[in-house]
PDB file of N, CA and C in Angstrom:
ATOM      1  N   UNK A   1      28.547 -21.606 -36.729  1.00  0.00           N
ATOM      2  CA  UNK A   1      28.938 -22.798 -37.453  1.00  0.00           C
ATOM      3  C   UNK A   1      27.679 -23.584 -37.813  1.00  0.00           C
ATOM      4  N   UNK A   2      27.803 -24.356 -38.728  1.00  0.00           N
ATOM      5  CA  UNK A   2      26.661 -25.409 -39.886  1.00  0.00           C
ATOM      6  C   UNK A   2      26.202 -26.102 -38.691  1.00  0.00           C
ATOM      7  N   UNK A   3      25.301 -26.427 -38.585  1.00  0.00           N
ATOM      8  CA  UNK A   3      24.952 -28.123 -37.497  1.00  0.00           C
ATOM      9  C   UNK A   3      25.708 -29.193 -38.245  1.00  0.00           C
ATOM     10  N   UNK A   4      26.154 -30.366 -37.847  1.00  0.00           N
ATOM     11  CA  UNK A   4      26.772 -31.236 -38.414  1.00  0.00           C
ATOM     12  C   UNK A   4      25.481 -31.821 -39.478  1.00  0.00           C
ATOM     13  N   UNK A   5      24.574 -31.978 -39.510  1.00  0.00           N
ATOM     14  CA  UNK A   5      23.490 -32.713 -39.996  1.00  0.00           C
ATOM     15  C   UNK A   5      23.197 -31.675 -41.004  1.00  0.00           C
ATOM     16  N   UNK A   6      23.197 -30.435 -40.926  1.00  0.00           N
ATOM     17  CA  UNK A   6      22.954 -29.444 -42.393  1.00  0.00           C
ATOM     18  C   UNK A   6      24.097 -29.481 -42.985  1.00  0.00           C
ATOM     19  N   UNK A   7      25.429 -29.910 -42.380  1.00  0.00           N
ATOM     20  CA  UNK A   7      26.590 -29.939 -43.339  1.00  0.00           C
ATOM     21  C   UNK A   7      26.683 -31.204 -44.175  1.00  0.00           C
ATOM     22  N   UNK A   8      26.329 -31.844 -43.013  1.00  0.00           N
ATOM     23  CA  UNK A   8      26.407 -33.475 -43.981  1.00  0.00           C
ATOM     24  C   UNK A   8      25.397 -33.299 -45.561  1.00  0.00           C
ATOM     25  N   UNK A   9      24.660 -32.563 -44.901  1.00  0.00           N
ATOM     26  CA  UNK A   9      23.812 -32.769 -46.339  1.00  0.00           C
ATOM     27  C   UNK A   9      24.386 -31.821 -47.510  1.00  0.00           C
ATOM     28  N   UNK A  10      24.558 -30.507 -47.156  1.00  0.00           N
ATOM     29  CA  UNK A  10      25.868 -29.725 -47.943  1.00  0.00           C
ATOM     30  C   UNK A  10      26.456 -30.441 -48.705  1.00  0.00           C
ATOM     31  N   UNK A  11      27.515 -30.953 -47.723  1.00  0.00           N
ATOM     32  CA  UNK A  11      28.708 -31.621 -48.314  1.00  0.00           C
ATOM     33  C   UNK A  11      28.386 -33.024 -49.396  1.00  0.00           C
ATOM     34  N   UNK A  12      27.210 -33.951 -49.588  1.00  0.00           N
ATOM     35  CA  UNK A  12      26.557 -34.448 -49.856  1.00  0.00           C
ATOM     36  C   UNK A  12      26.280 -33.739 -51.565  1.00  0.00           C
ATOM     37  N   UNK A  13      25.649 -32.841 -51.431  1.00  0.00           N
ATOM     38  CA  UNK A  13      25.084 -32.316 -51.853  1.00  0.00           C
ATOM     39  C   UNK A  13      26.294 -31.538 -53.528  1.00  0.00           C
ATOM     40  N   UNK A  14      27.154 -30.836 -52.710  1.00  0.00           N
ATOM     41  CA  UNK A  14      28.437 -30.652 -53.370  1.00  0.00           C
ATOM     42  C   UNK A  14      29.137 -31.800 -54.393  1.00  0.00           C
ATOM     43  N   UNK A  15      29.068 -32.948 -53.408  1.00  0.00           N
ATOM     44  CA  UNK A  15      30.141 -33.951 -53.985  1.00  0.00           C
ATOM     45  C   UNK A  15      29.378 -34.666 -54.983  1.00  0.00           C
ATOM     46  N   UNK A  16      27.808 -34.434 -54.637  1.00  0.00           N
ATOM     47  CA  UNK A  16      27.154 -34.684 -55.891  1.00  0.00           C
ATOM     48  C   UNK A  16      27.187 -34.095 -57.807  1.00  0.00           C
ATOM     49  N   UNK A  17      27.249 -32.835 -57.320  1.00  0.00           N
ATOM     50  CA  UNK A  17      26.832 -31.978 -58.013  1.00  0.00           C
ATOM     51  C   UNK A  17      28.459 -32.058 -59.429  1.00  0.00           C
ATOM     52  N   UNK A  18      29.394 -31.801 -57.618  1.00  0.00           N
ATOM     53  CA  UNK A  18      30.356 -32.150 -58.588  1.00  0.00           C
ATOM     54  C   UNK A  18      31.476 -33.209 -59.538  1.00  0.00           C
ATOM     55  N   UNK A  19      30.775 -33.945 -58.835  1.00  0.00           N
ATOM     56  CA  UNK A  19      31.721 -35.507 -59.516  1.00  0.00           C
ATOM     57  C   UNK A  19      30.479 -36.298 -59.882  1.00  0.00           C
ATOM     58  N   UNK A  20      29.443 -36.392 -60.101  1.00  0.00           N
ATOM     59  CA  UNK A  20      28.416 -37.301 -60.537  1.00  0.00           C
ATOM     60  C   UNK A  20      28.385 -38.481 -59.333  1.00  0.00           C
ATOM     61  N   UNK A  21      28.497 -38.738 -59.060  1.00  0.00           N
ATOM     62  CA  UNK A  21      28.755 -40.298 -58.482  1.00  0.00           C
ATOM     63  C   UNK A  21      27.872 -41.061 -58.552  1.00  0.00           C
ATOM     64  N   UNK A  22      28.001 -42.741 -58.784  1.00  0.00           N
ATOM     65  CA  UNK A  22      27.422 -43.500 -58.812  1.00  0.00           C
ATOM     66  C   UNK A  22      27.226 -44.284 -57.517  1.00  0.00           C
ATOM     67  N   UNK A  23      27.882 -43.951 -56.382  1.00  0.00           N
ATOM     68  CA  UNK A  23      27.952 -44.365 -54.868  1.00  0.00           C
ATOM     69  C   UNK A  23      28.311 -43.105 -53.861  1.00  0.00           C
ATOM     70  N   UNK A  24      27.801 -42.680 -53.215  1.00  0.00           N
ATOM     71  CA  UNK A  24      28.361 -41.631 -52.498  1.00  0.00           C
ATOM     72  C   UNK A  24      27.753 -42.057 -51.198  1.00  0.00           C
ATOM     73  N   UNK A  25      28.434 -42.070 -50.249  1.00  0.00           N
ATOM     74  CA  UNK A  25      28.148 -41.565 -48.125  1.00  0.00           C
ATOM     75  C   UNK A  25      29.024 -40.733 -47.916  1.00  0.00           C
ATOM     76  N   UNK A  26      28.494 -39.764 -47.168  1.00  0.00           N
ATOM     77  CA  UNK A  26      28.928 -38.862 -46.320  1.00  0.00           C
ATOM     78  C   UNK A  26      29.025 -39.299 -44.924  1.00  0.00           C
ATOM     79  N   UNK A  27      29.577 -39.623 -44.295  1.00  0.00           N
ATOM     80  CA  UNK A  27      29.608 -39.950 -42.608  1.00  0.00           C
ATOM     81  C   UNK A  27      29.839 -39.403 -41.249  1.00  0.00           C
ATOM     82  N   UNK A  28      29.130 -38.700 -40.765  1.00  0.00           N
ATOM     83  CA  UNK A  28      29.429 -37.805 -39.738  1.00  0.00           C
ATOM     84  C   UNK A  28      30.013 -39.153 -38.287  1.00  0.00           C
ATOM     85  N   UNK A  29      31.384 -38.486 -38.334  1.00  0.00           N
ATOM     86  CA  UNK A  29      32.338 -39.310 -37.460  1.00  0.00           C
ATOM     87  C   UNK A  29      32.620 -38.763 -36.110  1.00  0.00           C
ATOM     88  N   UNK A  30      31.757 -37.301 -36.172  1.00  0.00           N
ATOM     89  CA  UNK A  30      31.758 -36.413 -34.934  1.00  0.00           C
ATOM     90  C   UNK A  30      31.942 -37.010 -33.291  1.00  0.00           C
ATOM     91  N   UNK A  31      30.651 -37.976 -33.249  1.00  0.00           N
ATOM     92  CA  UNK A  31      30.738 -38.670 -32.087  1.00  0.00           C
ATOM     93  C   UNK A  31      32.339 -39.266 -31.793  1.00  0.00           C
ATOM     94  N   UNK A  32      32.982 -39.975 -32.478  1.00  0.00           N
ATOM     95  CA  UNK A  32      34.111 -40.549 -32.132  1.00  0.00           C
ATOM     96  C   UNK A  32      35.130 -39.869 -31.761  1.00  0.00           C
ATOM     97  N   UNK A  33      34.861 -38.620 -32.220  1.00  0.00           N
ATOM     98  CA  UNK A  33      35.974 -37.438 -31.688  1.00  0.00           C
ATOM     99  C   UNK A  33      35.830 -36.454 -30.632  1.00  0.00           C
ATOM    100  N   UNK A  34      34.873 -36.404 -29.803  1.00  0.00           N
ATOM    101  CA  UNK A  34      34.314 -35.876 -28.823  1.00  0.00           C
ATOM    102  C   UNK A  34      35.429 -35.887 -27.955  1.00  0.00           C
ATOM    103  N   UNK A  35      35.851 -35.088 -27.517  1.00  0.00           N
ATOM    104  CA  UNK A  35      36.654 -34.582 -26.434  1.00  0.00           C
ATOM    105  C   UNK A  35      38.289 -34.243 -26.885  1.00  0.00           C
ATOM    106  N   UNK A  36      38.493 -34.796 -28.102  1.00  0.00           N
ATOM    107  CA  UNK A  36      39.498 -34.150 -28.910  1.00  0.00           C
ATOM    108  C   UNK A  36      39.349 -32.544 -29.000  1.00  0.00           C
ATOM    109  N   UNK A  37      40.960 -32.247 -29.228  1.00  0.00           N
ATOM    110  CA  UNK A  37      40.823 -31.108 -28.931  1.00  0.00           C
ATOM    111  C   UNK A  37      40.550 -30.020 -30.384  1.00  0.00           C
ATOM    112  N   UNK A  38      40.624 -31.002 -31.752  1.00  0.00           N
ATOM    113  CA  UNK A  38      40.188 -30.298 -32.897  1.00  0.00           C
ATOM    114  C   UNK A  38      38.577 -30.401 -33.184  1.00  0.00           C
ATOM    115  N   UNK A  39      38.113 -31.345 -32.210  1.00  0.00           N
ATOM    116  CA  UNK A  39      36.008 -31.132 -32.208  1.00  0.00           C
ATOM    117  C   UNK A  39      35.139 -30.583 -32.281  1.00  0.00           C
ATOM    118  N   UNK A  40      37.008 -29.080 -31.523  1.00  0.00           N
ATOM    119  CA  UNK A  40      35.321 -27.903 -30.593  1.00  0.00           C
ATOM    120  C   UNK A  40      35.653 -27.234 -32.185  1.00  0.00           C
ATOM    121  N   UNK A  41      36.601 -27.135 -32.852  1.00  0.00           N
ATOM    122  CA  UNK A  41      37.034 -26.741 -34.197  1.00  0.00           C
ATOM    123  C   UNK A  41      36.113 -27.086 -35.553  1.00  0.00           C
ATOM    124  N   UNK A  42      35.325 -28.373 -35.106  1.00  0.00           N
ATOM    125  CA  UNK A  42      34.144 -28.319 -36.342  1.00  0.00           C
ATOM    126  C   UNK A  42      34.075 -30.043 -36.482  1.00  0.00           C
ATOM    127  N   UNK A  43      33.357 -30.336 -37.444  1.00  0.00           N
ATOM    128  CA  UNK A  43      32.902 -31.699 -37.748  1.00  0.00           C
ATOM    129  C   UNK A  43      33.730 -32.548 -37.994  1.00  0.00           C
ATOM    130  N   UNK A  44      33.675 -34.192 -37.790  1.00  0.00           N
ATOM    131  CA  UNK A  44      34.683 -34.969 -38.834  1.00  0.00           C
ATOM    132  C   UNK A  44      33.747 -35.817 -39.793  1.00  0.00           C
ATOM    133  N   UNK A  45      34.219 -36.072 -40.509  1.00  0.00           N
ATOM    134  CA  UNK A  45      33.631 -36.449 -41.993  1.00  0.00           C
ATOM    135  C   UNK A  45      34.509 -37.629 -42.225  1.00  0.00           C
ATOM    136  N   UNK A  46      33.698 -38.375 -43.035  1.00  0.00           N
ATOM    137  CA  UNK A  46      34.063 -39.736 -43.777  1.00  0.00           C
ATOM    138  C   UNK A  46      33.339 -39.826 -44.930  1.00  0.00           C
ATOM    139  N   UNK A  47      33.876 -39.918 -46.582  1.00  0.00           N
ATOM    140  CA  UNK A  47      33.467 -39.560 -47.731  1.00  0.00           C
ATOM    141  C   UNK A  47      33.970 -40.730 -48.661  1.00  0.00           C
ATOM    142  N   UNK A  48      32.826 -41.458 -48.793  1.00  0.00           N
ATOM    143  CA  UNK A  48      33.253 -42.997 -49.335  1.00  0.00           C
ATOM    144  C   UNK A  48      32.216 -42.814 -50.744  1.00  0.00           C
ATOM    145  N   UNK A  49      32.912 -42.579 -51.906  1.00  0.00           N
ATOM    146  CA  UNK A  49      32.628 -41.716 -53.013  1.00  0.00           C
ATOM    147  C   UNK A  49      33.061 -42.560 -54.513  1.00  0.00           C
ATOM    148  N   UNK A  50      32.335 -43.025 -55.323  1.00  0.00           N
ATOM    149  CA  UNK A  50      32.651 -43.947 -56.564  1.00  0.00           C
ATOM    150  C   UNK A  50      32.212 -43.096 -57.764  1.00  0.00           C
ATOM    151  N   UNK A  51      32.700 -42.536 -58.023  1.00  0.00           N
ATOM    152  CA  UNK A  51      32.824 -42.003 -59.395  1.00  0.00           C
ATOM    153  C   UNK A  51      34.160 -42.098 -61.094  1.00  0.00           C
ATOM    154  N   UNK A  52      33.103 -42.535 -61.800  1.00  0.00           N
ATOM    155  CA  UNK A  52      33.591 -42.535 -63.344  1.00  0.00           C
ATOM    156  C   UNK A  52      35.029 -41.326 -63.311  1.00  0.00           C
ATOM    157  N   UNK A  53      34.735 -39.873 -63.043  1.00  0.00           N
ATOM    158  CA  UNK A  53      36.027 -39.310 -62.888  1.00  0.00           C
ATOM    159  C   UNK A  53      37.348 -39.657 -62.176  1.00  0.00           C
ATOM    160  N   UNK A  54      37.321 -40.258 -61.026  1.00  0.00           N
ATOM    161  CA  UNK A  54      38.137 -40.862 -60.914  1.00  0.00           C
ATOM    162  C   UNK A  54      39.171 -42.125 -61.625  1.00  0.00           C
ATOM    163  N   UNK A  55      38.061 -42.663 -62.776  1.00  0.00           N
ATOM    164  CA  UNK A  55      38.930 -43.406 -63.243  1.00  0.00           C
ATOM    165  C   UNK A  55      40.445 -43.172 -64.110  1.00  0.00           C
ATOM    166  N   UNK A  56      41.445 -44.039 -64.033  1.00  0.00           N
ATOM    167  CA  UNK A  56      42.810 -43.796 -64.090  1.00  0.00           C
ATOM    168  C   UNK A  56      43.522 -42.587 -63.294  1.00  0.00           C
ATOM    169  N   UNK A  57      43.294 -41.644 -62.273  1.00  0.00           N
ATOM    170  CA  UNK A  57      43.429 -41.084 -61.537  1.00  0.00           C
ATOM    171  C   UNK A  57      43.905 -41.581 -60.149  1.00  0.00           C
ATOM    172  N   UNK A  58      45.606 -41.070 -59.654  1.00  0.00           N
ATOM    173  CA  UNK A  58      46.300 -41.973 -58.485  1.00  0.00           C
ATOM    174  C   UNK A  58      45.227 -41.198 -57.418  1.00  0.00           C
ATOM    175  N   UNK A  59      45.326 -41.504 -56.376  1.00  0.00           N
ATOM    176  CA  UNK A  59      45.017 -41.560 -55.130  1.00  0.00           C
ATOM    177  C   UNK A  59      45.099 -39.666 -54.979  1.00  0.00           C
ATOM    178  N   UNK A  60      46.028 -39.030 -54.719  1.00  0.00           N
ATOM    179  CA  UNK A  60      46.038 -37.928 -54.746  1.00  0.00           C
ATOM    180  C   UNK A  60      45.211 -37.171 -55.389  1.00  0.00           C
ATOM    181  N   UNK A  61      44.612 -37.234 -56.147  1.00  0.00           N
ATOM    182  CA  UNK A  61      44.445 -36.716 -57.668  1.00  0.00           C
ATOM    183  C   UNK A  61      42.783 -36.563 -57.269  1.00  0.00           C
ATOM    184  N   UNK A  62      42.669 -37.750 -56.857  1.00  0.00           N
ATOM    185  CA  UNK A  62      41.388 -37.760 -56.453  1.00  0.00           C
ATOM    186  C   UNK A  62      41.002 -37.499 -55.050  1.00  0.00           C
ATOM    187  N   UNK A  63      41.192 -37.169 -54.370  1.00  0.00           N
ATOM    188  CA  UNK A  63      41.555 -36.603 -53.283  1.00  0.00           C
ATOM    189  C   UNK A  63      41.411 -34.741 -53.188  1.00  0.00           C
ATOM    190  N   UNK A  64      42.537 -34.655 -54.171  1.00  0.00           N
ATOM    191  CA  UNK A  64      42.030 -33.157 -54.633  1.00  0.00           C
ATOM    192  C   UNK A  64      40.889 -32.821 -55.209  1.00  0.00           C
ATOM    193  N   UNK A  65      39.894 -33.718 -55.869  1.00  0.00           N
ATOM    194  CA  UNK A  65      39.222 -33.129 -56.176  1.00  0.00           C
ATOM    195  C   UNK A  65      37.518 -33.317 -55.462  1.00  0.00           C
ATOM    196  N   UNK A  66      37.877 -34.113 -54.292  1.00  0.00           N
ATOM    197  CA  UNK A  66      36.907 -34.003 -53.605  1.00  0.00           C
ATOM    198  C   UNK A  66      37.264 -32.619 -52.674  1.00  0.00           C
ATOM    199  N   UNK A  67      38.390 -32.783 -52.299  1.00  0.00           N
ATOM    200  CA  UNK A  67      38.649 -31.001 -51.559  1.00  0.00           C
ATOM    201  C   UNK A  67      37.972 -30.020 -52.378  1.00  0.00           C
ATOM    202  N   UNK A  68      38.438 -29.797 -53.805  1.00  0.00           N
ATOM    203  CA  UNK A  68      37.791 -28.877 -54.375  1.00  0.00           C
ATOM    204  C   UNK A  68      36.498 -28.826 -54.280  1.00  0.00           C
ATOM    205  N   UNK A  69      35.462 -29.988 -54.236  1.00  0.00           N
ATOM    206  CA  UNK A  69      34.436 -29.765 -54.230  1.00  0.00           C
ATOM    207  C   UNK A  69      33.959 -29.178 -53.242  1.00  0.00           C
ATOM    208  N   UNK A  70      34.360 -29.813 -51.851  1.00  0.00           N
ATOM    209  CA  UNK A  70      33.595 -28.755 -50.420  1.00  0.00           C
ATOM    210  C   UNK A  70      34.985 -27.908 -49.942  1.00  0.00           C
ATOM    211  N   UNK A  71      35.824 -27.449 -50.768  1.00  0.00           N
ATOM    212  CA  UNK A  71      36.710 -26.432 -50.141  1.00  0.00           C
ATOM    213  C   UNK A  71      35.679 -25.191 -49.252  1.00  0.00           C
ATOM    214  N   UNK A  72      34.591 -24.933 -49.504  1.00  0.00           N
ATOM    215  CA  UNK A  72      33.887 -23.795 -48.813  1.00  0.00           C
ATOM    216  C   UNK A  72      33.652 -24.016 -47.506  1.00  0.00           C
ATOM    217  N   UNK A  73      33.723 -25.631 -47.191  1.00  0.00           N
ATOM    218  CA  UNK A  73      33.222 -25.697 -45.961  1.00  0.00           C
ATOM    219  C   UNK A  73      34.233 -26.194 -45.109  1.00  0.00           C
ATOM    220  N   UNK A  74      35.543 -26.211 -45.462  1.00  0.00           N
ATOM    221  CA  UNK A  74      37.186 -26.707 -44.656  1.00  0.00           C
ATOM    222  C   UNK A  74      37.312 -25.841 -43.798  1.00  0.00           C
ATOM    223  N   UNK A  75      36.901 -24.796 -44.045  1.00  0.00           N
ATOM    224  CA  UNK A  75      37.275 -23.600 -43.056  1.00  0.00           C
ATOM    225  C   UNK A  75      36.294 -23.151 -42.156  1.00  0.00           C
ATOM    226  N   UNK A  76      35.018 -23.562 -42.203  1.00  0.00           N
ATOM    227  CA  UNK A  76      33.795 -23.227 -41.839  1.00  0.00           C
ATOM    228  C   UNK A  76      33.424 -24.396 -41.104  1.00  0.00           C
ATOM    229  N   UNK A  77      33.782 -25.306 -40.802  1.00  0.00           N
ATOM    230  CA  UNK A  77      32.387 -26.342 -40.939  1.00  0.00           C
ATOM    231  C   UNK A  77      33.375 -28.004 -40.325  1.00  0.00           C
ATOM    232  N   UNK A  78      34.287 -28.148 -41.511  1.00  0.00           N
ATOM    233  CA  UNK A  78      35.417 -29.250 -41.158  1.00  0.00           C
ATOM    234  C   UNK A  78      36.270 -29.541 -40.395  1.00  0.00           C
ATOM    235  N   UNK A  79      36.667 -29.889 -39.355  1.00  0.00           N
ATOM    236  CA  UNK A  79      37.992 -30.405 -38.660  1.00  0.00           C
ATOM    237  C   UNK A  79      38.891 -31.096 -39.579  1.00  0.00           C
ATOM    238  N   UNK A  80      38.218 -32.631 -39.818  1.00  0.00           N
ATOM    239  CA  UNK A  80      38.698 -33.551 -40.078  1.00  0.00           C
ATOM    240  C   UNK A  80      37.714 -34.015 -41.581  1.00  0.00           C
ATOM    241  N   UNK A  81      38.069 -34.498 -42.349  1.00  0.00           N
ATOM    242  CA  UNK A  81      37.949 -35.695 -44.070  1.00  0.00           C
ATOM    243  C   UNK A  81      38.776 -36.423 -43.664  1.00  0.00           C
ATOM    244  N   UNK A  82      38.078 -37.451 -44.167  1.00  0.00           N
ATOM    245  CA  UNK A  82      38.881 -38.743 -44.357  1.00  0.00           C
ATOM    246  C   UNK A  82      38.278 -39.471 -45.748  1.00  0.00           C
ATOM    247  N   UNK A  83      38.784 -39.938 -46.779  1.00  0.00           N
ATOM    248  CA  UNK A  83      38.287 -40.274 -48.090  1.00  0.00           C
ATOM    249  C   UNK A  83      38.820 -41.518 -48.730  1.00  0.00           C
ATOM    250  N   UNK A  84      37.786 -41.626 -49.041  1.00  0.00           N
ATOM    251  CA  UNK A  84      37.690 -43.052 -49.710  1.00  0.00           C
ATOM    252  C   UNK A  84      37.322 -42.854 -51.138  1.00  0.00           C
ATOM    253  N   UNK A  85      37.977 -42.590 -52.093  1.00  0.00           N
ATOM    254  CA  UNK A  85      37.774 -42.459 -53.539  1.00  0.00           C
ATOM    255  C   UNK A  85      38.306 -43.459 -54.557  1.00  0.00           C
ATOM    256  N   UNK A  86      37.000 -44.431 -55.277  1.00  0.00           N
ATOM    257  CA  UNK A  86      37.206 -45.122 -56.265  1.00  0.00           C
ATOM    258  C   UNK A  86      36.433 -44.524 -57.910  1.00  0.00           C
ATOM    259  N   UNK A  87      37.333 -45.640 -58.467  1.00  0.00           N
ATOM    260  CA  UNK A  87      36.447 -45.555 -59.598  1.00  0.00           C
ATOM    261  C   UNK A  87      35.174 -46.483 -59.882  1.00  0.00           C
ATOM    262  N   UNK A  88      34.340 -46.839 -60.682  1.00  0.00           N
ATOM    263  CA  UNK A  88      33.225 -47.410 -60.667  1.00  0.00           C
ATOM    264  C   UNK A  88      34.271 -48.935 -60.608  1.00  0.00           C
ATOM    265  N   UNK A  89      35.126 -49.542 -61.519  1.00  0.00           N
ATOM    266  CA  UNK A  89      35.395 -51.092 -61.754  1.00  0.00           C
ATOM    267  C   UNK A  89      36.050 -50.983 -60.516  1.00  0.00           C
ATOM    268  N   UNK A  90      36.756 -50.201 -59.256  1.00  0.00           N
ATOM    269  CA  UNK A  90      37.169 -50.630 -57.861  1.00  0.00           C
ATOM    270  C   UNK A  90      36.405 -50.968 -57.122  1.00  0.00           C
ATOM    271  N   UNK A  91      35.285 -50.265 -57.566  1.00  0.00           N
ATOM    272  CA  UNK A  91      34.402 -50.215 -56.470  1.00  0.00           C
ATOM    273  C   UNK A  91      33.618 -51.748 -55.693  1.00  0.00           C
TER     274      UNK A  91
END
């Protein structure tokens, strides 16, 4: 499995590439989940993400398409996302 710190940057890296963003953090939430039993299962993530594509797009919508972006690493790498997706005027 990724180190959490080469994924963060991955995943980073991805959500760049693929939504442009004008605000992006990635947040490794790992520590807070320590001794949970989905931990030993892989990283948790927090993805607080402002991009132009999102605009007029519900909640879902955008959601999916941050999955799409690091779908490679859900199975590899992820436990847990948690997302925060605006458009630039929410932000």
């Amino acid at each position: 499995m990724t180190t959490a710190p080469a994924l963060q940057q991955q995943l980073e890296q991805a959500l760049a590439h693929a939504l442009a963003p004008v605000s992006l953090a990635v947040v490794d939430d790992s520590a807070a989940h320590a001794g949970h039993a989905g931990a030993k299962s892989g990283a948790h993530f927090t993805v607080l993400i402002v991009s132009a594509r999102f605009q007029g797009m519900p909640r879902l919508a955008r959601h999916r398409l941050v999955y799409d972006a690091v779908r490679p690493w859900m199975a590899v790498g992820i436990h847990a996302l948690a997302i925060e997706a605006r458009a630039p005027d929410e932000a």
